[in-house]
C-alpha atoms as a PDB file:
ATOM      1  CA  UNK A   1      37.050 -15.304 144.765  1.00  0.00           C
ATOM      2  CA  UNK A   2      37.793 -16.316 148.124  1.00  0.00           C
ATOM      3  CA  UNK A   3      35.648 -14.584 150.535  1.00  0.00           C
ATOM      4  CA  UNK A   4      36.828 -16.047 153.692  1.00  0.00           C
ATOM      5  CA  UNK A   5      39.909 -14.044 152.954  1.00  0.00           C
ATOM      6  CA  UNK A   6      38.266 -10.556 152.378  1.00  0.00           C
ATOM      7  CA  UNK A   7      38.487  -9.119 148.730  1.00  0.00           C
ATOM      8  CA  UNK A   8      39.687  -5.872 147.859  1.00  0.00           C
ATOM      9  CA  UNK A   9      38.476  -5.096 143.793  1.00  0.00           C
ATOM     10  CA  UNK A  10      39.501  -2.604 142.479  1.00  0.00           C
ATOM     11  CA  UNK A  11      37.290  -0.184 139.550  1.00  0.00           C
ATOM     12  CA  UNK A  12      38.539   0.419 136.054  1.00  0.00           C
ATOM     13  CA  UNK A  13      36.425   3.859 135.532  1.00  0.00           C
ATOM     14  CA  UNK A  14      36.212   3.810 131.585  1.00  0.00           C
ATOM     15  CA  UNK A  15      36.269   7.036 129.514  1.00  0.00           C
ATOM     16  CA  UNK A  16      33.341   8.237 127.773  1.00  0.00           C
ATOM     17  CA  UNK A  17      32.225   5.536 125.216  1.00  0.00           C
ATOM     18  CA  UNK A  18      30.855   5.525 122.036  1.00  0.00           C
ATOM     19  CA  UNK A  19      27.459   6.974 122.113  1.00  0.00           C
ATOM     20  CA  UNK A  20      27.997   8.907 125.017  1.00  0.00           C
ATOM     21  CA  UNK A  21      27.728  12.240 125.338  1.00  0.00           C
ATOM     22  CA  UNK A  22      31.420  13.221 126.092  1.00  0.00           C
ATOM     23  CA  UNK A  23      32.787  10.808 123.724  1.00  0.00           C
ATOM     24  CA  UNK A  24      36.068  12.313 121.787  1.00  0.00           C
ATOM     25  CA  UNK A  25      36.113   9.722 118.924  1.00  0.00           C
ATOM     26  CA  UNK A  26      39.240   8.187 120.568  1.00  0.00           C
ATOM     27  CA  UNK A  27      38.317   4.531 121.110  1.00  0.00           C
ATOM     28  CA  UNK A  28      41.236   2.891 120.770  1.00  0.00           C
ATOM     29  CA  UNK A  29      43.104   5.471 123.239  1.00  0.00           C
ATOM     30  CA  UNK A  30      39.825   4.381 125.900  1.00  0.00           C
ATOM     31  CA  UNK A  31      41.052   0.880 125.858  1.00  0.00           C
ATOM     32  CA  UNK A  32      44.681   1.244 126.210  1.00  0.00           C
ATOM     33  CA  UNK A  33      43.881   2.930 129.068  1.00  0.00           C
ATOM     34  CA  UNK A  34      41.346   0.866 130.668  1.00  0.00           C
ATOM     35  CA  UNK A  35      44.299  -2.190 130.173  1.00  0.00           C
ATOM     36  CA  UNK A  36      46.805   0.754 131.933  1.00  0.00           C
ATOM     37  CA  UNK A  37      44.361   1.205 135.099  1.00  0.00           C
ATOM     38  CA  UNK A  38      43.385  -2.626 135.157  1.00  0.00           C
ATOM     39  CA  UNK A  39      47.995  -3.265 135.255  1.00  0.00           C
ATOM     40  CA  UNK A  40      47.935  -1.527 137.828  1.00  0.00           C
ATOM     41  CA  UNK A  41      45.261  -2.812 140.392  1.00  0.00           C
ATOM     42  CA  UNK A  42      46.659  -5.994 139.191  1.00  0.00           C
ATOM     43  CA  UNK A  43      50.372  -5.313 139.537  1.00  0.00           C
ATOM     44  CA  UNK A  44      49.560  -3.518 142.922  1.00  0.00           C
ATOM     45  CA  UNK A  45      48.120  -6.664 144.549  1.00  0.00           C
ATOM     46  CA  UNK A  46      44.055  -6.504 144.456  1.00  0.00           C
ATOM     47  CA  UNK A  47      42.236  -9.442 144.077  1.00  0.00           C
ATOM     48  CA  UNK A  48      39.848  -8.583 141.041  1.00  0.00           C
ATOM     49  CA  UNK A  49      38.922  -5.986 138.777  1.00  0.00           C
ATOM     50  CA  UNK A  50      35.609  -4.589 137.644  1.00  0.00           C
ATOM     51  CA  UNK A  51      34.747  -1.849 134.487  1.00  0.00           C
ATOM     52  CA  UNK A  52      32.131   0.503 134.595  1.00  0.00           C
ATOM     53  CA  UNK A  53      30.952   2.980 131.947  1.00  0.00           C
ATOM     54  CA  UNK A  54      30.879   5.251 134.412  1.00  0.00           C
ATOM     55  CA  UNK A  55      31.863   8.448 132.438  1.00  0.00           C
ATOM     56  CA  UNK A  56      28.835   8.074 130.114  1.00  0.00           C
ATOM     57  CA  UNK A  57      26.933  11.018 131.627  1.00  0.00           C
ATOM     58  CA  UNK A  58      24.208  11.268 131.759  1.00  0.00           C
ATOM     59  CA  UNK A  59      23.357   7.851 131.906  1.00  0.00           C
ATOM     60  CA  UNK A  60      20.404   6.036 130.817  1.00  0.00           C
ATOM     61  CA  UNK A  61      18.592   3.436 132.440  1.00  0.00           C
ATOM     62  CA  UNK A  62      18.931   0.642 130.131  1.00  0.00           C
ATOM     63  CA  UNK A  63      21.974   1.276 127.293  1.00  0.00           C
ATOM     64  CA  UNK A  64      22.397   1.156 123.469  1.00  0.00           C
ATOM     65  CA  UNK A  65      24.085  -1.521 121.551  1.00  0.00           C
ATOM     66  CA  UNK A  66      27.214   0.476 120.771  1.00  0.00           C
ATOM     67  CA  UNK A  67      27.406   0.766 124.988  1.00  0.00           C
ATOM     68  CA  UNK A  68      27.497  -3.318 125.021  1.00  0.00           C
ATOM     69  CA  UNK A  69      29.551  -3.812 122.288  1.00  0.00           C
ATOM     70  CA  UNK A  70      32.293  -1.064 123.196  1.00  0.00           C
ATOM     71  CA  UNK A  71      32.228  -2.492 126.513  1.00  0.00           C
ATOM     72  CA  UNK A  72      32.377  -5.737 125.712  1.00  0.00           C
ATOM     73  CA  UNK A  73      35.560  -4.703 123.115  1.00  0.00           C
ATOM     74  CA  UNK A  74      37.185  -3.564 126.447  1.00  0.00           C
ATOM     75  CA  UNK A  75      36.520  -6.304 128.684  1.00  0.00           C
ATOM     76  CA  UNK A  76      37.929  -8.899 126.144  1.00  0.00           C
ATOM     77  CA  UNK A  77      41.332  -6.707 126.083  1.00  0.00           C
ATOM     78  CA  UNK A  78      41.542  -6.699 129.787  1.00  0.00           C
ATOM     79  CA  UNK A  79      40.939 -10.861 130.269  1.00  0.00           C
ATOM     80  CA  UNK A  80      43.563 -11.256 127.398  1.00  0.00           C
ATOM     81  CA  UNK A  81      46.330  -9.103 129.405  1.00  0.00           C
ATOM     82  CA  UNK A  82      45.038  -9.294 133.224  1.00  0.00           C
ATOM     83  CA  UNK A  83      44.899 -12.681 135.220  1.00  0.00           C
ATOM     84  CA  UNK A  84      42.196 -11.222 137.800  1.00  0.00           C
ATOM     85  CA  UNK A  85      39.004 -12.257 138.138  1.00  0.00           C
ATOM     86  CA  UNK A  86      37.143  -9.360 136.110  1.00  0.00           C
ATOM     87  CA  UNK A  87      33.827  -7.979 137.040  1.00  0.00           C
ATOM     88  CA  UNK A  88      30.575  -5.572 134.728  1.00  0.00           C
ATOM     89  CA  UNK A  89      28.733  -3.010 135.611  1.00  0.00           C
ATOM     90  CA  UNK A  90      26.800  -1.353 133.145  1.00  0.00           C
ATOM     91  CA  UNK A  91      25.086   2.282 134.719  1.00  0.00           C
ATOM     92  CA  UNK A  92      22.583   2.833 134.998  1.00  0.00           C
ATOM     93  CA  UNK A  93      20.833  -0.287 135.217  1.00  0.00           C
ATOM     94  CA  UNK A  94      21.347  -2.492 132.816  1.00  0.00           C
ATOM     95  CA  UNK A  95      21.662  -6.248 134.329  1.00  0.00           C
ATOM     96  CA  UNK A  96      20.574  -7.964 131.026  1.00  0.00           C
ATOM     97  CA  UNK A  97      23.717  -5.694 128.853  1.00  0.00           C
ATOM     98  CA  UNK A  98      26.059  -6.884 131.614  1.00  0.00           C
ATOM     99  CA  UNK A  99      25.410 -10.327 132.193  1.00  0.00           C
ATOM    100  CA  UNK A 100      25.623 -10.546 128.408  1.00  0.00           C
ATOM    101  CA  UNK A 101      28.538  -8.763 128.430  1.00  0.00           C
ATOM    102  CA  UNK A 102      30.206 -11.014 130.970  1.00  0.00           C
ATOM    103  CA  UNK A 103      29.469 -14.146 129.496  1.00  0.00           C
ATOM    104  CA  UNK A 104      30.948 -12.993 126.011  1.00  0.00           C
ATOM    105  CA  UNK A 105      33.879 -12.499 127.596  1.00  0.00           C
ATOM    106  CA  UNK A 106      33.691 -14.878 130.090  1.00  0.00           C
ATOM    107  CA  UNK A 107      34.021 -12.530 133.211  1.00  0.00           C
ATOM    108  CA  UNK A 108      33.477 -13.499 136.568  1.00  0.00           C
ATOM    109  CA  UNK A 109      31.113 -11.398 137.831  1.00  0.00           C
ATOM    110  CA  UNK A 110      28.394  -8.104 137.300  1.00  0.00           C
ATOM    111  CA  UNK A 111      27.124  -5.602 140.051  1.00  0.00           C
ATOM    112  CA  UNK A 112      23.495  -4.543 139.575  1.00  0.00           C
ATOM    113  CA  UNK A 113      22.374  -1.113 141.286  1.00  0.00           C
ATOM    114  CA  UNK A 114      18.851  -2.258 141.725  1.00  0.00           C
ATOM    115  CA  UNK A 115      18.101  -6.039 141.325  1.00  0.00           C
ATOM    116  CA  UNK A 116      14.799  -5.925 143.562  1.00  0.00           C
ATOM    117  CA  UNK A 117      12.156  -3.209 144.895  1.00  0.00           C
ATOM    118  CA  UNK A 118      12.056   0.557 143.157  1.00  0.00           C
ATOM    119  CA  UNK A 119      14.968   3.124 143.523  1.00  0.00           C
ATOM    120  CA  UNK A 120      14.119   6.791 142.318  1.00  0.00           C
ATOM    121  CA  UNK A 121      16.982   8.486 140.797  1.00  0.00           C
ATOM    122  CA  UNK A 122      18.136  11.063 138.568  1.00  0.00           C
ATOM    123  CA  UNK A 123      17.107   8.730 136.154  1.00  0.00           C
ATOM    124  CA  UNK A 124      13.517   8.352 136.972  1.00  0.00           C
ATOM    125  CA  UNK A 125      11.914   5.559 138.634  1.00  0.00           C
ATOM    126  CA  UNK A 126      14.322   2.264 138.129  1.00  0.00           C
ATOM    127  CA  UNK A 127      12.655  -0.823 139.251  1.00  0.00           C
ATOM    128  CA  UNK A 128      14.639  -4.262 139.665  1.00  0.00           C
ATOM    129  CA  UNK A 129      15.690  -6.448 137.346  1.00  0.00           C
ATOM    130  CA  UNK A 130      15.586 -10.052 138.634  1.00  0.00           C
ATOM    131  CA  UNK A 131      13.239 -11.667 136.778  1.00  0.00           C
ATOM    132  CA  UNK A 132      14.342 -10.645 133.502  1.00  0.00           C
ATOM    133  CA  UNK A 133      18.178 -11.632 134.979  1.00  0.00           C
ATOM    134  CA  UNK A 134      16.868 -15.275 136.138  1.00  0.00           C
ATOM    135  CA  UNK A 135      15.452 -15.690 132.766  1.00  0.00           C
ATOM    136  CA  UNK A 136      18.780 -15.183 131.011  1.00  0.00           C
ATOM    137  CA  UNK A 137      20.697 -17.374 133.754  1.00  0.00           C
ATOM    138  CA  UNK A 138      18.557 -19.892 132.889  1.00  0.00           C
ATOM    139  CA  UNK A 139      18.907 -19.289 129.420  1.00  0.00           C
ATOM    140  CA  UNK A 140      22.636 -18.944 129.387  1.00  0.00           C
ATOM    141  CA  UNK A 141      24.358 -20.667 132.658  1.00  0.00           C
ATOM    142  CA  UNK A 142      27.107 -19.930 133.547  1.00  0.00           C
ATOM    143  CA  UNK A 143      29.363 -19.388 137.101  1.00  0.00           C
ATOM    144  CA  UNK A 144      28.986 -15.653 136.837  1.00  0.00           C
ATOM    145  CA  UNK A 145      27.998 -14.198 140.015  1.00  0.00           C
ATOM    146  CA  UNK A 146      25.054 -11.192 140.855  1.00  0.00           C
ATOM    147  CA  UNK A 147      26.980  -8.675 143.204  1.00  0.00           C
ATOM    148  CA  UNK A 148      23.683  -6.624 143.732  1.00  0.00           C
ATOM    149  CA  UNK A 149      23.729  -3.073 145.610  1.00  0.00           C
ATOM    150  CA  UNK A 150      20.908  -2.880 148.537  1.00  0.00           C
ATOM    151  CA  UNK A 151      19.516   0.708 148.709  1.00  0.00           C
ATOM    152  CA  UNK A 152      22.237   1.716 145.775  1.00  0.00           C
ATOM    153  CA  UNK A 153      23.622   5.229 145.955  1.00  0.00           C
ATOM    154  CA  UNK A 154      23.109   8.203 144.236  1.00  0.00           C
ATOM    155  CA  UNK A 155      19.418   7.180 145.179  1.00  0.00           C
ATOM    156  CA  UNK A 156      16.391   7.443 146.878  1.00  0.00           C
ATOM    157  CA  UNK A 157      14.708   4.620 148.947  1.00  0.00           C
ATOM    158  CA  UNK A 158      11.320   4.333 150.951  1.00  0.00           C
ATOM    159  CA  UNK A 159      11.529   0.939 151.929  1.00  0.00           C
ATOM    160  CA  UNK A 160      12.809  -0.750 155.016  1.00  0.00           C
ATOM    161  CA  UNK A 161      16.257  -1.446 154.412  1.00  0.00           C
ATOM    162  CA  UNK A 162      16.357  -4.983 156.219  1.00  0.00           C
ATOM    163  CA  UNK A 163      13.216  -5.971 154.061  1.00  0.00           C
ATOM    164  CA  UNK A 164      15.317  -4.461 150.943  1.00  0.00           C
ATOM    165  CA  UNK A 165      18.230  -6.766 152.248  1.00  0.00           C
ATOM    166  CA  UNK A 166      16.066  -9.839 152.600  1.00  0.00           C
ATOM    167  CA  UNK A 167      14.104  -9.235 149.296  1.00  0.00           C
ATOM    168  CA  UNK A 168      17.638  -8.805 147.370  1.00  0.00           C
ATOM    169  CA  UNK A 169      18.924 -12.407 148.878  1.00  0.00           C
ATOM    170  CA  UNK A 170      15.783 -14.423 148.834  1.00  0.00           C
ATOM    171  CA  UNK A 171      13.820 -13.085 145.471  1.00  0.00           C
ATOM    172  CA  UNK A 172      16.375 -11.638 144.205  1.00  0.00           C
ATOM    173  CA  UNK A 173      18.578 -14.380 144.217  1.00  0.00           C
ATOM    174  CA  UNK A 174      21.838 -11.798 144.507  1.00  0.00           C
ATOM    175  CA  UNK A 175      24.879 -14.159 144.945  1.00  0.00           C
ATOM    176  CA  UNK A 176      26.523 -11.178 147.513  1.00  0.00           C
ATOM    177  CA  UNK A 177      25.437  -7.814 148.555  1.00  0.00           C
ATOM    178  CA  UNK A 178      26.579  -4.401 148.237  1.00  0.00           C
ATOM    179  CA  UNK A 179      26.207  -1.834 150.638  1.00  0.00           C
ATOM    180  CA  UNK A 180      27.026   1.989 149.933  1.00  0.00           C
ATOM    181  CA  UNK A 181      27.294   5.580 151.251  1.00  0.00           C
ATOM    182  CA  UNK A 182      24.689   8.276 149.676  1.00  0.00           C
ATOM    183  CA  UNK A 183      27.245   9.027 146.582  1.00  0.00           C
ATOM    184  CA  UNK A 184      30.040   7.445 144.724  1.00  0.00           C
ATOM    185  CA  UNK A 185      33.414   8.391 147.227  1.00  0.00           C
ATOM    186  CA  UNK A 186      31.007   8.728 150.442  1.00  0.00           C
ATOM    187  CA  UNK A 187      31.750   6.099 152.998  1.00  0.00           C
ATOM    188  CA  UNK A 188      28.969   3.406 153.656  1.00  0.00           C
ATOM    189  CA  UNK A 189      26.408   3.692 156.887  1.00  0.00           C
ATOM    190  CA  UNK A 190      28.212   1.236 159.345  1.00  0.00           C
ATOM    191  CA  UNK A 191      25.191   0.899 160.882  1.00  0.00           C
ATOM    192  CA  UNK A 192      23.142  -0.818 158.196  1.00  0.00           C
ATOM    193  CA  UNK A 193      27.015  -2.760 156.981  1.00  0.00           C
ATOM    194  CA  UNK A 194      26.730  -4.329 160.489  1.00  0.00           C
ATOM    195  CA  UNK A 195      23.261  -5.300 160.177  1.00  0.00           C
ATOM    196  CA  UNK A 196      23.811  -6.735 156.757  1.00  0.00           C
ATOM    197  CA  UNK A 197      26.928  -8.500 157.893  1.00  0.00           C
ATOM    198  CA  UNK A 198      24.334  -9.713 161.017  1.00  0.00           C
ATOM    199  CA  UNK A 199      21.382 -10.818 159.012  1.00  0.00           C
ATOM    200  CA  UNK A 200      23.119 -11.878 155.283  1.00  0.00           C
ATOM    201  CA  UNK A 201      23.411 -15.320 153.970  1.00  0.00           C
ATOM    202  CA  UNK A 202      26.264 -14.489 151.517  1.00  0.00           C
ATOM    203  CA  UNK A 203      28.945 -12.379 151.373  1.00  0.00           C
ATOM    204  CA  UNK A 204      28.465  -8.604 151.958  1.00  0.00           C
ATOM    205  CA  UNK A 205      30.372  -5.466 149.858  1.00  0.00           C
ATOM    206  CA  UNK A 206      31.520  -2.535 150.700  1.00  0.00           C
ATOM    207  CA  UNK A 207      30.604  -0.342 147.762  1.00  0.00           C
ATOM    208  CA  UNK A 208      31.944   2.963 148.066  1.00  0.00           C
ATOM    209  CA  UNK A 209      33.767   5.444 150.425  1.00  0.00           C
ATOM    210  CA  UNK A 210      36.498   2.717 151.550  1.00  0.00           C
ATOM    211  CA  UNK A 211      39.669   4.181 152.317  1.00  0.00           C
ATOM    212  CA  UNK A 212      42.696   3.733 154.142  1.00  0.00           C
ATOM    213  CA  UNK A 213      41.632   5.258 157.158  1.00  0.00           C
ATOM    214  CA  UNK A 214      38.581   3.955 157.303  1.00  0.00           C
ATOM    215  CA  UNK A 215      39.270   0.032 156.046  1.00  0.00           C
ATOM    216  CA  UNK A 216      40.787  -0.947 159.877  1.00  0.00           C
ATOM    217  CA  UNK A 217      36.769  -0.192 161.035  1.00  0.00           C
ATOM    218  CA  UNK A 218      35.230  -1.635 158.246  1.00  0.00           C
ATOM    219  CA  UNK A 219      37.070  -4.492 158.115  1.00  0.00           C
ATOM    220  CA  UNK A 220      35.017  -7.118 160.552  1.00  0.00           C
ATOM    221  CA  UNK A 221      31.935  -5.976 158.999  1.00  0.00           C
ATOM    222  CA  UNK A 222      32.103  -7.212 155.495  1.00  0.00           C
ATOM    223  CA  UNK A 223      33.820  -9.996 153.228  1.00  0.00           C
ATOM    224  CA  UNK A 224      35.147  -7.571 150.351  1.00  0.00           C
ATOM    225  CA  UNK A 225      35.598  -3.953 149.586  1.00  0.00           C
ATOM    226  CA  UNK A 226      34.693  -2.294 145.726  1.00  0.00           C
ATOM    227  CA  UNK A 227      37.302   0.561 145.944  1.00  0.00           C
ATOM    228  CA  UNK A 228      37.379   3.005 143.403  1.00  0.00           C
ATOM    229  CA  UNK A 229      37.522   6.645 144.862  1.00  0.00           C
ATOM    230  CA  UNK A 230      40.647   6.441 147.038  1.00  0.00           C
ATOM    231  CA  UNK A 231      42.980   5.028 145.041  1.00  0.00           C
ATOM    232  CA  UNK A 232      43.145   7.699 142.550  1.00  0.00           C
ATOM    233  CA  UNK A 233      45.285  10.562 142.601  1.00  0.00           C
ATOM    234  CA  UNK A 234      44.623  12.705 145.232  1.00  0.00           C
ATOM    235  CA  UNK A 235      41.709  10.616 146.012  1.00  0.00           C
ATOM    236  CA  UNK A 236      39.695  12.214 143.471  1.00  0.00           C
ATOM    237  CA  UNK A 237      37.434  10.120 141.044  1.00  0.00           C
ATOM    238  CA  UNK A 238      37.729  11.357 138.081  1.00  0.00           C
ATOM    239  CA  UNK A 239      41.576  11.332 138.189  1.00  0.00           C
ATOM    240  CA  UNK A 240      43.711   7.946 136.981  1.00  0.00           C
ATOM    241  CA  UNK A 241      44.668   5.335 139.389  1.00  0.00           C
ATOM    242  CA  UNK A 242      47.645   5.802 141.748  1.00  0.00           C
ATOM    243  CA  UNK A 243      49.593   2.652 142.055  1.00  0.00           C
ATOM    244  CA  UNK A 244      50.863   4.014 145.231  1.00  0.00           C
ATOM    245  CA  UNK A 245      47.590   4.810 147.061  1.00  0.00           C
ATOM    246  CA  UNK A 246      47.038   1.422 145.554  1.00  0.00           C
ATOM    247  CA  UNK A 247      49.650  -0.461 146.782  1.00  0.00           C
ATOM    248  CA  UNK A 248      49.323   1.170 150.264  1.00  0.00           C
ATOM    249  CA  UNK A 249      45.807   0.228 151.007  1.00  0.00           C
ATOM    250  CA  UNK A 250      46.416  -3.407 149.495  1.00  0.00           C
ATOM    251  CA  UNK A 251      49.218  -4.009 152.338  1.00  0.00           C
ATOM    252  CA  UNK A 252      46.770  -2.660 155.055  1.00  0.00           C
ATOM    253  CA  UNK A 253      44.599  -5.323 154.270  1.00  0.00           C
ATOM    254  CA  UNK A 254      47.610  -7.785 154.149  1.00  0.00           C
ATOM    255  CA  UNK A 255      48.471  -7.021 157.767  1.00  0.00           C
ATOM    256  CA  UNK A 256      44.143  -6.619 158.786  1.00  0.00           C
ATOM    257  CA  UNK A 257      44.256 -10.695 156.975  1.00  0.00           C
ATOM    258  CA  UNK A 258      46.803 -11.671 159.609  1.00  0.00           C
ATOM    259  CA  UNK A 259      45.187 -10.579 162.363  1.00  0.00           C
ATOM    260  CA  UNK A 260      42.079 -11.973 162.058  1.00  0.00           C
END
């Protein structure tokens, strides 16, 4: 992905998977629609995709095989029908299942919630995962990049967040960062996106709460936006994607790119 230009990736919210508690036993309707939401940030201009099991309430923070495999099912259906570059996340936590994931499939990218330091969480205590990622890099290269949240939502952080910043760059060895509101749909702090823009050495995220109001302020502060959220119906996140809301905030960002 070309940074320089400022991304806009869109989220393919997956329905509940196998193993999950809300599962309906309807697996082949979940990917037909994943491929129907991932058409149409695709048709609608965006310049990448990325799936989440986000639906698989109450999450864990590491997942089962049957998360990994479904998800990995998916993702190979998407790359066979979308051209995008495709990104991973696997909630809560779970760097190792998504890098794995990814390189099965040969996606482009993962997002990690808490790659260095300690986040408490309605999951417990979740502590980063970079070692155990470096080891598998190592293990597996590949070009697959770490998009890796700083202070993630839904979360609870004691630490400094320019230390947090640093530590997720330097030891981390995160490949961008990701900077978020307090909850998926709330829009980020634009004090600490304008500090991370200040003090990062790669590119920084916008990770939730982006929307077309909001994107003309954003914009100078970061290099690519993770929009899920607003480009549903309505705006609301459980609902499917609206091509239009799509397709509207897409050509704001056309017209922000030509007057930068």
């Amino acid at each position: 992905m070309n940074f320089e230009r400022k991304v806009l990736i869109g989220m393919v919210h997956l329905k509940p998977l196998p193993g999950s508690y809300h599962y309906e036993d309807n697996f082949t309707e979940i990917i037909e629609h994943a491929i129907s939401e991932a058409r149409k940030i695709e048709n609608t201009g965006f310049d990448a995709i990325m799936i989440e099991n986000f639906n698989d309430v109450p999450f864990s923070k590491t997942v089962e095989p049957i998360t990994v495999a479904s998800m990995s099912v998916i993702a190979k259906a998407i790359k066979e029908e979308i051209s995008l570059p495709l990104g991973i996340n696997v909630l809560r936590n779970d760097a190792i299942a998504a890098y794995s994931i990814a390189y099965a499939v040969k996606a482009d990218f993962i997002r990690v919630n808490v790659l260095s330091g300690v986040a408490y969480t309605d999951q417990g205590i979740i502590e980063g995962a970079a070692h155990e990622l470096a080891n598998l890099r190592k293990l597996l290269p590949s070009k697959i990049k770490i998009f890796a949240d700083v202070h993630v939502k839904h979360a609870y952080h004691f630490g400094d967040f320019e230390e947090a910043l640093n530590d997720t760059i330097e030891r981390g060895l995160a490949d961008a960062v990701i900077i978020s509101g307090k909850r998926t749909g709330n829009e980020v702090n634009l004090e600490k996106l304008k500090i991370s823009k200040e003090l990062s050495s790669v590119p920084v995220l916008v990770g939730s709460g982006t929307t077309y109001e909001n994107l003309p302020k954003l914009w100078k502060y970061a290099d690519g936006f993770i929009i899920g959220t607003w480009i549903k119906k309505e705006g609301k996140t459980k609902n499917e994607i609206d091509a239009e809301r799509a397709r509207k905030i897409v050509e704001l960002a056309t017209k922000l790119r030509k007057n930068l």
